[in-house]
N, C-alpha and C. Protein backbone atom coordinates (compact mmCIF):
# COMPACT_ATOMS: atom_id res chain seq x y z
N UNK A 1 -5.95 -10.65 8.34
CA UNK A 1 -4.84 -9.73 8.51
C UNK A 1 -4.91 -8.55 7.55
N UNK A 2 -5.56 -8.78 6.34
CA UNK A 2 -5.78 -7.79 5.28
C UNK A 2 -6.56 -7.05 5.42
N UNK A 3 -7.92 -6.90 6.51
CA UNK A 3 -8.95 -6.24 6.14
C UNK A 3 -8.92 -5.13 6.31
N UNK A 4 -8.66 -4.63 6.83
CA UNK A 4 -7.78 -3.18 7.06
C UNK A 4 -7.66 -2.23 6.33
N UNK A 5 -6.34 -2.97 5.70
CA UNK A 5 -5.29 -2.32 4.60
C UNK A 5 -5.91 -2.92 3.39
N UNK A 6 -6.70 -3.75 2.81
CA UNK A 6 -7.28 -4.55 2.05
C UNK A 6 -8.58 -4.66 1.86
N UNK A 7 -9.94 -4.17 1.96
CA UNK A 7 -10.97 -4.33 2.06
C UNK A 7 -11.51 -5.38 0.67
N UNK A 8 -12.38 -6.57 1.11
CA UNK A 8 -12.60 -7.40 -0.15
C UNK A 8 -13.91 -7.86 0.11
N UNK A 9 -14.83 -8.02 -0.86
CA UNK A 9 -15.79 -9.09 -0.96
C UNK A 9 -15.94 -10.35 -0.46
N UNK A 10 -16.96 -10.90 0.34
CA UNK A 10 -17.38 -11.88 0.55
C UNK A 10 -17.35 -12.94 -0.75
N UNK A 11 -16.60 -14.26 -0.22
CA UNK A 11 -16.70 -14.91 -1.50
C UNK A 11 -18.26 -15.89 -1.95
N UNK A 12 -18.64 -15.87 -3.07
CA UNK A 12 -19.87 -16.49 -3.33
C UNK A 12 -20.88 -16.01 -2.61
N UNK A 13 -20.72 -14.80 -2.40
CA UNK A 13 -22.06 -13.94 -1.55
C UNK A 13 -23.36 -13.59 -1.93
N UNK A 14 -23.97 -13.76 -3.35
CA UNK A 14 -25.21 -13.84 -3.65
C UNK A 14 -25.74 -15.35 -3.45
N UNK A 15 -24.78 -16.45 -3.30
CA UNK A 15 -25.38 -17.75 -3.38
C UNK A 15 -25.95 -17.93 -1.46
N UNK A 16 -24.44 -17.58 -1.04
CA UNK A 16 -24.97 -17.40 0.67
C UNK A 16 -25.95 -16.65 0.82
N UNK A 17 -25.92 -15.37 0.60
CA UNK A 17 -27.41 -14.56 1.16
C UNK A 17 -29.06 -15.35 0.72
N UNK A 18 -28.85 -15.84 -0.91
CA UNK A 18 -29.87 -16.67 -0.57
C UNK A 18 -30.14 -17.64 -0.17
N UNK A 19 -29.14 -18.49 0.12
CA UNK A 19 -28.55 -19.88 0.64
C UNK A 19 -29.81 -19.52 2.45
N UNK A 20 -28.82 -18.17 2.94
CA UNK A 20 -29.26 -18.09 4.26
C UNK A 20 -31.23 -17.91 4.53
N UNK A 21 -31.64 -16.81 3.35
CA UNK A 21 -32.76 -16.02 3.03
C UNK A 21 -33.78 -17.16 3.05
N UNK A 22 -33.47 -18.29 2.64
CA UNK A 22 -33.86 -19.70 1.88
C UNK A 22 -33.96 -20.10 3.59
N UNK A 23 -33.51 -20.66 4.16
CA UNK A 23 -33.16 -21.16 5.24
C UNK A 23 -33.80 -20.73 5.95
N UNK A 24 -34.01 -19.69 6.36
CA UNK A 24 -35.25 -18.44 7.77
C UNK A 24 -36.33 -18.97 7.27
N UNK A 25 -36.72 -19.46 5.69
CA UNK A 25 -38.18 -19.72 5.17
C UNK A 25 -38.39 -21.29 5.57
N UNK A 26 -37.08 -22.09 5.08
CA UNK A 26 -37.59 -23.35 5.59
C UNK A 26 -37.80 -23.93 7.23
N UNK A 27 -37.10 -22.96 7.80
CA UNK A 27 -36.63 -23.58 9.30
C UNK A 27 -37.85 -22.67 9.87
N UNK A 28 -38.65 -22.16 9.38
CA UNK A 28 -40.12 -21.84 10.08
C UNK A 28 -39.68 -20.27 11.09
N UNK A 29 -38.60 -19.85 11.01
CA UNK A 29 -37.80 -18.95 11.72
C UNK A 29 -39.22 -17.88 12.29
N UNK A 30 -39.25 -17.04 13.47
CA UNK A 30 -39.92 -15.92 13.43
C UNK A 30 -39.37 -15.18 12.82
N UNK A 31 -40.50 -14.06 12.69
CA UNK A 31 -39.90 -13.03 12.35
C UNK A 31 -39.04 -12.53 13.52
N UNK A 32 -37.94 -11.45 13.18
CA UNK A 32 -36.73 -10.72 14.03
C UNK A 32 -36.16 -9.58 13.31
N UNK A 33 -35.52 -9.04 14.21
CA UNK A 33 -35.11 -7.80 13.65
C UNK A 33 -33.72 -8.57 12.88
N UNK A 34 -33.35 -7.54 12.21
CA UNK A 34 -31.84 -7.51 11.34
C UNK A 34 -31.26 -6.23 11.37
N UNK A 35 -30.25 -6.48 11.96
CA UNK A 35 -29.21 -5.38 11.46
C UNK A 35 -27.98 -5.43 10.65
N UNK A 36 -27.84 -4.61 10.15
CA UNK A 36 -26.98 -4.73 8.64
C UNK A 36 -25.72 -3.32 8.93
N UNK A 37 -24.79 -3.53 9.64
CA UNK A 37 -23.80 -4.70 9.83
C UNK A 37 -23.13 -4.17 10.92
N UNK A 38 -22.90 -4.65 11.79
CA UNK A 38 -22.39 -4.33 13.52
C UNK A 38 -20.62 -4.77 13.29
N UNK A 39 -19.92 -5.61 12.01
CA UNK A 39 -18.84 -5.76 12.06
C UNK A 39 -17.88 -5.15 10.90
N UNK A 40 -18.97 -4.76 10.35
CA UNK A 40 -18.20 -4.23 9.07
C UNK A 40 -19.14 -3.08 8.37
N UNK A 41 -18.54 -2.05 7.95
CA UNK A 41 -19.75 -1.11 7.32
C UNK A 41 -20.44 -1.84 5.61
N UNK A 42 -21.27 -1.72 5.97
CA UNK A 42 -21.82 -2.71 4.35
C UNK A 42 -22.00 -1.51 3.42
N UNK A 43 -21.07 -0.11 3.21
CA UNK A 43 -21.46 0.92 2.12
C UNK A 43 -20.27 1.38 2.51
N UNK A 44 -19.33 0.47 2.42
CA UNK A 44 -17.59 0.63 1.76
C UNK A 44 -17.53 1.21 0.53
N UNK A 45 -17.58 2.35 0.10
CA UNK A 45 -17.48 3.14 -1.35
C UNK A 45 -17.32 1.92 -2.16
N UNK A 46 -16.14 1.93 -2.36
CA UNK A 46 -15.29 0.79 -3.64
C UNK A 46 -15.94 0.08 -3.94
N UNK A 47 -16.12 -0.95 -2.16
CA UNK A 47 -16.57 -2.34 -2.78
C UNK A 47 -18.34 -2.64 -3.15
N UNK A 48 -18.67 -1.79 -2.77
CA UNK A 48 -20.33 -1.35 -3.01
C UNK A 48 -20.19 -0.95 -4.84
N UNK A 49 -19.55 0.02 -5.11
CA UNK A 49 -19.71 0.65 -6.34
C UNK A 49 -19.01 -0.61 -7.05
N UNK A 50 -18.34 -1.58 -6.83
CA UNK A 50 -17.68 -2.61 -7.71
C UNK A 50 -18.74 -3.93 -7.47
N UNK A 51 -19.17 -4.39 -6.56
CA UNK A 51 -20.15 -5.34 -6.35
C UNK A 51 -21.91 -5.30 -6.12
N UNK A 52 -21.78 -4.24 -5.08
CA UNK A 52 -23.26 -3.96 -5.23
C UNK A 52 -24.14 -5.01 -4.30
N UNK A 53 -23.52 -5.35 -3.50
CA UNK A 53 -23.68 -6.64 -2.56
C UNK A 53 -24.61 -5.76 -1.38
N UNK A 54 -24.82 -4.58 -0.59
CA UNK A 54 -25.70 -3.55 0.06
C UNK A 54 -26.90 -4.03 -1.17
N UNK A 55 -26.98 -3.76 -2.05
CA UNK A 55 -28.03 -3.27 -2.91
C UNK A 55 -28.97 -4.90 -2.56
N UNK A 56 -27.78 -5.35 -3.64
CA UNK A 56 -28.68 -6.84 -3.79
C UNK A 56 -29.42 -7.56 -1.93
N UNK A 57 -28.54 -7.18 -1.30
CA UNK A 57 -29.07 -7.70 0.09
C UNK A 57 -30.57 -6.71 0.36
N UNK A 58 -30.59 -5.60 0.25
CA UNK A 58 -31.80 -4.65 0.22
C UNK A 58 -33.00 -5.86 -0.59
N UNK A 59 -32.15 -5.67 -2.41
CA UNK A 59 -33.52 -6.18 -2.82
C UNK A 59 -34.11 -7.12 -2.28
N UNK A 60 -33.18 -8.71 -1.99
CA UNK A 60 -33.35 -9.69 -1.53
C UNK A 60 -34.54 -9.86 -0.24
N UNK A 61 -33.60 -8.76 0.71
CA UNK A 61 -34.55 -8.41 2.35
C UNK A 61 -36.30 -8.09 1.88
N UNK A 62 -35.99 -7.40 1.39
CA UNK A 62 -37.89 -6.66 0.61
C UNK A 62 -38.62 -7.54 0.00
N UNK A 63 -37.62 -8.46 -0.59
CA UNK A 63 -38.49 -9.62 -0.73
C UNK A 63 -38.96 -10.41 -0.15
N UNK A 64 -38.41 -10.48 0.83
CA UNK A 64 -38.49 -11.31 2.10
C UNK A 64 -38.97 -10.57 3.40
N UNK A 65 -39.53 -9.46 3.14
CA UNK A 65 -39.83 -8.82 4.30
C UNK A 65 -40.55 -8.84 5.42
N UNK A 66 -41.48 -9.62 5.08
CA UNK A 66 -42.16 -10.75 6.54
C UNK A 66 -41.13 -11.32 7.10
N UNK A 67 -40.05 -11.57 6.88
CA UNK A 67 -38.91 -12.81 7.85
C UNK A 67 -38.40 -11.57 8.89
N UNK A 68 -38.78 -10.55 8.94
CA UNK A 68 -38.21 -9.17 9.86
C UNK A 68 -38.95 -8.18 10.20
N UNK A 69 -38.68 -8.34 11.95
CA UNK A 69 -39.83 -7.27 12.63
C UNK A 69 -39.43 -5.81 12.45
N UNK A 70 -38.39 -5.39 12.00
CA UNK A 70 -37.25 -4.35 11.78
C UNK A 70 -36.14 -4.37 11.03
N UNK A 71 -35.48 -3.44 10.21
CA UNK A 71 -34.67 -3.74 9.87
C UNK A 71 -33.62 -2.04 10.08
N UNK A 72 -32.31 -2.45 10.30
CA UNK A 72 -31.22 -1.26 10.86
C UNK A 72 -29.77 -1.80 9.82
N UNK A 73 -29.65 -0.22 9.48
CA UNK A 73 -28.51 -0.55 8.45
C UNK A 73 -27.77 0.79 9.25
N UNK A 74 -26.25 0.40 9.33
CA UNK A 74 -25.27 1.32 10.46
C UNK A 74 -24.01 1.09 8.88
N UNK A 75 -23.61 2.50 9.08
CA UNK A 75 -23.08 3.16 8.38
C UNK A 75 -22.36 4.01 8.32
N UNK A 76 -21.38 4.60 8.15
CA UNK A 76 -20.07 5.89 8.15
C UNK A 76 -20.81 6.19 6.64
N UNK A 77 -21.29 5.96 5.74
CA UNK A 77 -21.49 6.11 4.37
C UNK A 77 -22.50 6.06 3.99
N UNK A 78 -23.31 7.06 4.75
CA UNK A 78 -24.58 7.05 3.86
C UNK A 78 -25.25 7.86 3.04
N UNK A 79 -24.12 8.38 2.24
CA UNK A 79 -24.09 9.15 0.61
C UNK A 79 -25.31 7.84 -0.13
N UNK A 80 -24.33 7.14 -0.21
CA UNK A 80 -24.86 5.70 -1.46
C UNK A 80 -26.31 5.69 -0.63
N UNK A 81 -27.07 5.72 0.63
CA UNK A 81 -28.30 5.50 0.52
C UNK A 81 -29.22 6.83 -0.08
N UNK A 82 -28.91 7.75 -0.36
CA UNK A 82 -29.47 8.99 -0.47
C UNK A 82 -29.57 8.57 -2.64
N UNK A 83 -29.08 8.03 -3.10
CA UNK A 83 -28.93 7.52 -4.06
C UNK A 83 -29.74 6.85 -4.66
N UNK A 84 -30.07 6.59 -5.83
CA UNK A 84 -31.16 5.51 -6.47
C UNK A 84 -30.70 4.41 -6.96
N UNK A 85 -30.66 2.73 -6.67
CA UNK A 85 -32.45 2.52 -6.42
C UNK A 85 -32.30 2.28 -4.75
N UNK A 86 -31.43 2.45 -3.91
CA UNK A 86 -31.34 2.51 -2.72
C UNK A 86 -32.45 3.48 -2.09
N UNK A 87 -32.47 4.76 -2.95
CA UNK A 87 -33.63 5.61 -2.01
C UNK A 87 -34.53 4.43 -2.06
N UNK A 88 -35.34 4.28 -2.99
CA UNK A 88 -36.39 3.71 -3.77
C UNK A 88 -36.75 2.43 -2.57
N UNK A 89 -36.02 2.00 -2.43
CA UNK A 89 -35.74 0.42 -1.77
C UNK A 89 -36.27 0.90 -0.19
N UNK A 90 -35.03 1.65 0.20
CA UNK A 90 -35.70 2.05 1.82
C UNK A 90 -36.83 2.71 2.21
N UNK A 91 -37.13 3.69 1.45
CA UNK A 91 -38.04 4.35 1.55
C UNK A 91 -39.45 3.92 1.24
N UNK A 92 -39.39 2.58 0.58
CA UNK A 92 -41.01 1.95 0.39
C UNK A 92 -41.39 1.58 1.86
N UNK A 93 -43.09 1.87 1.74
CA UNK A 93 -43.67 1.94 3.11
C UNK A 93 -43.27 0.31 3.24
N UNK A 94 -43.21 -0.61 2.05
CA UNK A 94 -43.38 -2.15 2.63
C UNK A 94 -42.34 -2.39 3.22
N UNK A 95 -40.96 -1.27 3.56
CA UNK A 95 -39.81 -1.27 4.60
C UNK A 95 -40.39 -1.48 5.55
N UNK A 96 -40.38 -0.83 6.55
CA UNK A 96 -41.05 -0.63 7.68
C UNK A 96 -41.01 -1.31 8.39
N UNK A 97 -40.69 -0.96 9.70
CA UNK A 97 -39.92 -0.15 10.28
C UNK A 97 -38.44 -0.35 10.10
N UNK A 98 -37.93 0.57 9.08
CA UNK A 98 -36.53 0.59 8.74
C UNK A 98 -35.71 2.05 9.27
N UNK A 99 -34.59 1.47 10.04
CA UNK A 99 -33.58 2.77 10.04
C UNK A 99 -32.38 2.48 9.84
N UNK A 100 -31.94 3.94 9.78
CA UNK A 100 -30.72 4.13 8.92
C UNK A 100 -29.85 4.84 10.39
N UNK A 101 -28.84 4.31 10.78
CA UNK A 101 -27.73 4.60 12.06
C UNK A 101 -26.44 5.36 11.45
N UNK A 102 -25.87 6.38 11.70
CA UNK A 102 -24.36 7.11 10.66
C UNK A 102 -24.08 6.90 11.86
N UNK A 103 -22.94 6.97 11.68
CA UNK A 103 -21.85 6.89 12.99
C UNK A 103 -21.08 8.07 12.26
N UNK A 104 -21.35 9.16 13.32
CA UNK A 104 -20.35 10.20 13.01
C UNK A 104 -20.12 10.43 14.60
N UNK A 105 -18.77 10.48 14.51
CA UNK A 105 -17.86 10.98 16.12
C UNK A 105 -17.47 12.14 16.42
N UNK A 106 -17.67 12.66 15.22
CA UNK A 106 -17.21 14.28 15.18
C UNK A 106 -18.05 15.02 14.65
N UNK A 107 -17.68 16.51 14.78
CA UNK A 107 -18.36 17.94 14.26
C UNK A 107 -17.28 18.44 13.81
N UNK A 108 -15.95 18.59 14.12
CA UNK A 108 -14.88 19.18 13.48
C UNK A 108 -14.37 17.96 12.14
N UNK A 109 -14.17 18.26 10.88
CA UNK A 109 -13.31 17.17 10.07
C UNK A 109 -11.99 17.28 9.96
N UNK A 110 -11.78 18.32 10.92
CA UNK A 110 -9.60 17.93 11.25
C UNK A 110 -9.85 16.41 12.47
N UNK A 111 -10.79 16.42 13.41
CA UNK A 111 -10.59 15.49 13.95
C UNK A 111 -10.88 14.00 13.19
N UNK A 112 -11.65 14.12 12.27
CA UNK A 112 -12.13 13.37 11.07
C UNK A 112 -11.18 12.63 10.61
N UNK A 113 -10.07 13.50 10.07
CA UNK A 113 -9.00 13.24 9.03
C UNK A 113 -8.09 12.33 10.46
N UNK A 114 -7.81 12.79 11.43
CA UNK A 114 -6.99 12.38 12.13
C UNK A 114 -7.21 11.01 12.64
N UNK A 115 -8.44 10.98 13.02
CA UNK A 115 -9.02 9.39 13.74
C UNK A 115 -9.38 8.62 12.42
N UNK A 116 -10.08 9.10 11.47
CA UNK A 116 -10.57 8.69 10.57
C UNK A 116 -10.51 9.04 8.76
N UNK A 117 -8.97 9.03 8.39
CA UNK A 117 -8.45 9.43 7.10
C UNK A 117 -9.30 8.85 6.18
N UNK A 118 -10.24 7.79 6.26
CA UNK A 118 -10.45 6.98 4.62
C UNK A 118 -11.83 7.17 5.49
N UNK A 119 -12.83 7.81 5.93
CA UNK A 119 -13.86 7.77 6.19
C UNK A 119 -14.54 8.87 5.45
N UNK A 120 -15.76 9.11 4.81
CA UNK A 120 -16.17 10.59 4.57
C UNK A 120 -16.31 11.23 5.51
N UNK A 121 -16.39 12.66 4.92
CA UNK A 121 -16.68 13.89 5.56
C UNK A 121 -16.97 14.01 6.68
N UNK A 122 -17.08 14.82 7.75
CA UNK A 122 -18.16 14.92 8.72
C UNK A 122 -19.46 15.88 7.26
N UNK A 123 -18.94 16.84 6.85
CA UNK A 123 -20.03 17.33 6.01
C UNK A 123 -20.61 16.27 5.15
N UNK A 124 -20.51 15.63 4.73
CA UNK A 124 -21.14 14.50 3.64
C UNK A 124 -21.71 13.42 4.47
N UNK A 125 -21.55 13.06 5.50
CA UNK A 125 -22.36 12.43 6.57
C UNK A 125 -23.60 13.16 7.00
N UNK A 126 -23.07 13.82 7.15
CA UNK A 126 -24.12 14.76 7.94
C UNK A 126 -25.84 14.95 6.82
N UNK A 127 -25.42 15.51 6.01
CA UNK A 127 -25.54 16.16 4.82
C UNK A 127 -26.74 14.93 4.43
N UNK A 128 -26.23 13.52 4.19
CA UNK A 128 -27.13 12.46 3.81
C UNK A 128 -27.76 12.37 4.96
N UNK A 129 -27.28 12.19 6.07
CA UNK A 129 -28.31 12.54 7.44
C UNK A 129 -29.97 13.04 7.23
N UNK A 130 -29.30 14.06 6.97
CA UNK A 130 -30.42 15.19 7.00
C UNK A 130 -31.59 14.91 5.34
N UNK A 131 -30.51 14.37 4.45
CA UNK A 131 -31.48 14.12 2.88
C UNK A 131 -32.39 12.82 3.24
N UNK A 132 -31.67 11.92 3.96
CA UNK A 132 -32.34 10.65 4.47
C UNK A 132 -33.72 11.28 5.36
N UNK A 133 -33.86 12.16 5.97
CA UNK A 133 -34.86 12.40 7.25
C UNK A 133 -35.89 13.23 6.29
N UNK A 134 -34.99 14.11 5.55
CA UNK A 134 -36.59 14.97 4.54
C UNK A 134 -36.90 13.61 3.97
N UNK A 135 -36.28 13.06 3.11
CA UNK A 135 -37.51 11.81 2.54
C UNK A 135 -37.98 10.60 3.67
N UNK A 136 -38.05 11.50 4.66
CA UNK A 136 -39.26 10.24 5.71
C UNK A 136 -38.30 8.97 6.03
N UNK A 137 -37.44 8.87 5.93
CA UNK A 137 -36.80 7.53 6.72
C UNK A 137 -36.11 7.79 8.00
N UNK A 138 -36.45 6.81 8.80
CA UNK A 138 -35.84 7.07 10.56
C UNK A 138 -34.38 7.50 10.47
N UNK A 139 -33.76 8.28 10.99
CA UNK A 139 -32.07 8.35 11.24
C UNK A 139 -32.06 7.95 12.76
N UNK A 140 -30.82 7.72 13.15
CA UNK A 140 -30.33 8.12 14.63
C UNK A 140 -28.96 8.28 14.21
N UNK A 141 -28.34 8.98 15.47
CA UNK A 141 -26.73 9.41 14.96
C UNK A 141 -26.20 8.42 16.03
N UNK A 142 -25.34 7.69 15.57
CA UNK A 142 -24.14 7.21 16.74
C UNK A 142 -23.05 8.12 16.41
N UNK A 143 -22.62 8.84 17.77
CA UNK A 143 -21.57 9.47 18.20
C UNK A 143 -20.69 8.11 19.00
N UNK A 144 -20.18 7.91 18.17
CA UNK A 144 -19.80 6.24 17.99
C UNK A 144 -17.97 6.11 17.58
N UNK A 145 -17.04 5.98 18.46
CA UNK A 145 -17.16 5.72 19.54
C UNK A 145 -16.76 7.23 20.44
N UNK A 146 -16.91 7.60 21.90
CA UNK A 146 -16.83 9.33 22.64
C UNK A 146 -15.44 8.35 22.34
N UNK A 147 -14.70 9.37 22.60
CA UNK A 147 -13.16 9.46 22.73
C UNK A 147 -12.45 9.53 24.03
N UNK A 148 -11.00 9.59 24.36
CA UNK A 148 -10.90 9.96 25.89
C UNK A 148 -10.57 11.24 25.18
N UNK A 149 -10.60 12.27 26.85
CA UNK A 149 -10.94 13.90 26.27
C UNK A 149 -10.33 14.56 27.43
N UNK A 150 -9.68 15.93 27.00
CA UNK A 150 -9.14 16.77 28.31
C UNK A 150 -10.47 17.38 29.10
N UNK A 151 -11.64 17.34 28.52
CA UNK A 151 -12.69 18.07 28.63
C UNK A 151 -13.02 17.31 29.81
N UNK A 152 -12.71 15.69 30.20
CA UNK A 152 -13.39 15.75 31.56
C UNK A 152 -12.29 15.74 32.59
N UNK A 153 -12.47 16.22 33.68
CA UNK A 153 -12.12 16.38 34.59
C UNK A 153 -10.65 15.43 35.31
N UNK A 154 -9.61 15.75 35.20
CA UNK A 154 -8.31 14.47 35.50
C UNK A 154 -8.43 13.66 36.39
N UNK A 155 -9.37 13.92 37.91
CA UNK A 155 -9.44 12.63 38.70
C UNK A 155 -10.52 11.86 38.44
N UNK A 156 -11.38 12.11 36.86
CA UNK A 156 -12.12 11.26 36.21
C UNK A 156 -11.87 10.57 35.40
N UNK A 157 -11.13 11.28 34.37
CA UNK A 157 -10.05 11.05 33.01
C UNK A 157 -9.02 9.96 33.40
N UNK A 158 -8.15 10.05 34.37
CA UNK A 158 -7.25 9.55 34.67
C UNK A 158 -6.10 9.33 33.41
N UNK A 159 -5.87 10.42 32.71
CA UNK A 159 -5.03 10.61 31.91
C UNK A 159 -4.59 11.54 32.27
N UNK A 160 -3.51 12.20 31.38
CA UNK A 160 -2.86 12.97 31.03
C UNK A 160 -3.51 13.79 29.89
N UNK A 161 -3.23 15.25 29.95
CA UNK A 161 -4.43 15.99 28.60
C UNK A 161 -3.74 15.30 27.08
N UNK A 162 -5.02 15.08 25.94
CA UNK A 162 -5.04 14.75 24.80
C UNK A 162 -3.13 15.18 23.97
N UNK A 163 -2.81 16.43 24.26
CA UNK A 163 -1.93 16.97 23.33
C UNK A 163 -0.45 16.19 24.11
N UNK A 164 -0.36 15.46 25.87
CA UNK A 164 0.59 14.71 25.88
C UNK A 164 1.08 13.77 25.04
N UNK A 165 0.37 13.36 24.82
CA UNK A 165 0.22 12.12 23.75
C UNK A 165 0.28 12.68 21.99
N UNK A 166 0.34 13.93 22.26
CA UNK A 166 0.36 14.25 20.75
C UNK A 166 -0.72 13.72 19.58
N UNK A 167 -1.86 13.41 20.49
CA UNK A 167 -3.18 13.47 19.82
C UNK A 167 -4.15 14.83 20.04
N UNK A 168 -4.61 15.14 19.01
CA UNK A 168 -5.42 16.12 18.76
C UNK A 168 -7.00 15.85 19.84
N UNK A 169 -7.97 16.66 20.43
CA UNK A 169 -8.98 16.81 21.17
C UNK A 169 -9.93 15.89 19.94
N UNK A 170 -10.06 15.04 19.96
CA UNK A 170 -11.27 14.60 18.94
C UNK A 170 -12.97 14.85 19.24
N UNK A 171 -13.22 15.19 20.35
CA UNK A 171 -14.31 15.75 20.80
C UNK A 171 -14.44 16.94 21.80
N UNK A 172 -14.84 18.18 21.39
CA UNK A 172 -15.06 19.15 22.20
C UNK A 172 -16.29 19.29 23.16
N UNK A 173 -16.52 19.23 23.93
CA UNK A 173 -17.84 19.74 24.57
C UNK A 173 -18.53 20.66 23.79
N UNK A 174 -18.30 21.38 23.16
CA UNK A 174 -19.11 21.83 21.64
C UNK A 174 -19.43 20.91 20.65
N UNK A 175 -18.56 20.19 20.43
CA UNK A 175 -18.61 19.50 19.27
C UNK A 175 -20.00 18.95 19.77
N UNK A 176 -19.50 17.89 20.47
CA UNK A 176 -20.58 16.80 21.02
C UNK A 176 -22.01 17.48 21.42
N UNK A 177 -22.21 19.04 21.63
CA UNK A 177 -23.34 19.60 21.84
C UNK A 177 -24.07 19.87 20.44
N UNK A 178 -23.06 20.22 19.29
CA UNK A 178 -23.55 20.62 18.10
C UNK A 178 -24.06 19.31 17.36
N UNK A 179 -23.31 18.38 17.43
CA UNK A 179 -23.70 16.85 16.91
C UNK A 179 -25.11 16.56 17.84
N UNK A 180 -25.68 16.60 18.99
CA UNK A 180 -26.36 16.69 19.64
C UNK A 180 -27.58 17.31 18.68
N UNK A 181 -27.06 18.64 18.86
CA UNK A 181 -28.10 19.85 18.59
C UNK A 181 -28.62 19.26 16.95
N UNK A 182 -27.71 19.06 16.45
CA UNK A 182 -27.90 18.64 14.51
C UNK A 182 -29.07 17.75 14.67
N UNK A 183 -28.55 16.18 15.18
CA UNK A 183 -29.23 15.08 15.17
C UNK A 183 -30.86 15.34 15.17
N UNK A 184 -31.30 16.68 16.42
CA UNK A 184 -32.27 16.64 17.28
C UNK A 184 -33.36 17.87 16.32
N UNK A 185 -32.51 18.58 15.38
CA UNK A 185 -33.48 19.50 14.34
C UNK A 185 -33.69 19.05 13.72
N UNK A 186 -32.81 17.42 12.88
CA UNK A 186 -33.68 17.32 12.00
C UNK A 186 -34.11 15.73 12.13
N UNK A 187 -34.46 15.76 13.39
CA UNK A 187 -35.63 14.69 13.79
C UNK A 187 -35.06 13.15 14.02
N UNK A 188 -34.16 13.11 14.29
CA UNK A 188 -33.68 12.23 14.41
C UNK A 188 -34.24 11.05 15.75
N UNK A 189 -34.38 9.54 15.71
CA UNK A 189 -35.35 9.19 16.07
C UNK A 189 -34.51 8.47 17.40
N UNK A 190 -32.84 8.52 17.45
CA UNK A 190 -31.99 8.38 18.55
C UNK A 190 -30.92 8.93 18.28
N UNK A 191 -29.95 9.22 19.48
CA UNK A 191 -28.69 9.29 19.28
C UNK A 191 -28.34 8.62 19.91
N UNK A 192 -27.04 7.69 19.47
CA UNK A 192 -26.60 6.50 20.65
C UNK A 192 -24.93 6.77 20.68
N UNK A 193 -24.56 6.89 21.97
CA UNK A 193 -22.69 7.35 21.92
C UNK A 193 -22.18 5.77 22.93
N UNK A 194 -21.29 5.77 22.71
CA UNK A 194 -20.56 4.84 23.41
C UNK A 194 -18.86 4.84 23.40
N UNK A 195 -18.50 4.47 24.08
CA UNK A 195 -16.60 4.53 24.58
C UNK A 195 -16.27 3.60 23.25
């Protein structure tokens, strides 16, 4: 009920990660991909800068990096990977094949603030985007999640336009072309959108 309004640490989470890490080695596991984290962003400002639980899972993974054919870390926050020893960590060739997913939904940050008050920037997303891709690590952008929009058509929409509702346009047909256009200059290796 708290997580929300409350964001907290996993309890005894260095003993589990190796508890689990331990476990893929004994149970003969293949290798598989991993992705890091489809339910929760794992580079929560706070609880990253107070625990450091992203980091230690990095070192841990690299150590273990035969147990994974891939590895994908999805993110609203990926300032802290542009950072050291996080650069350091992803960016070793013995990663490989590692990417880094931002979920940015927007190009405007009024729509930012509105859908997304405690999220960074669209500029500071972006921004590590682009620092992540000059030092050689895969990006893709999730335009994650499209929004409903006056922009399509009402016997498609089947709404009423955005401002009935007294919500702001969170995606323009610009927007979504410029987020497009960004992703695709500076090499980005997907873009993935979804409802």
């Amino acid at each position: 009920e708290t997580v929300g309004s409350s964001p907290h640490a996993k309890a005894i989470f260095e003993k589990k990660l190796r508890d689990d890490l331990q476990a893929l080695l004994s149970l003969g596991v293949p290798p598989a991909p991993l992705h890091l984290s489809n339910s929760t962003d794992p580079l929560q400002e706070n609880l990253e800068k107070e625990n450091r639980h992203t980091l230690l899972s990095l070192e841990k993974i690299a150590a273990q990096r035969r147990q994974f054919s891939s590895i994908v870390i999805l993110t609203k926050n990926p300032s802290l990977l542009c950072t050291e020893p996080y650069l350091a960590i992803i960016r070793s060739r013995h990663m490989l094949p590692f990417t880094v997913q931002v979920s940015c939904a927007f190009w405007q940050d009024s729509a930012r603030l509105f859908f997304e008050p405690n999220a960074p920037s669209v500029h500071d997303r972006l921004e590590a985007l682009k620092i992540l891709a000059e030092n050689g690590i895969d990006v893709e952008l999730r335009i994650d999640p499209l929004f409903p929009s006056s922009r399509i058509k009402r016997e498609v929409r089947l709404h009423k336009p955005m401002s009935f509702y007294s919500i702001p346009e969170a995606q323009s047909q610009d927007d979504i072309v410029s987020l497009i256009r960004f992703a695709k200059e500076l090499g980005a290796k997907a873009i993935i959108a979804n409802t």
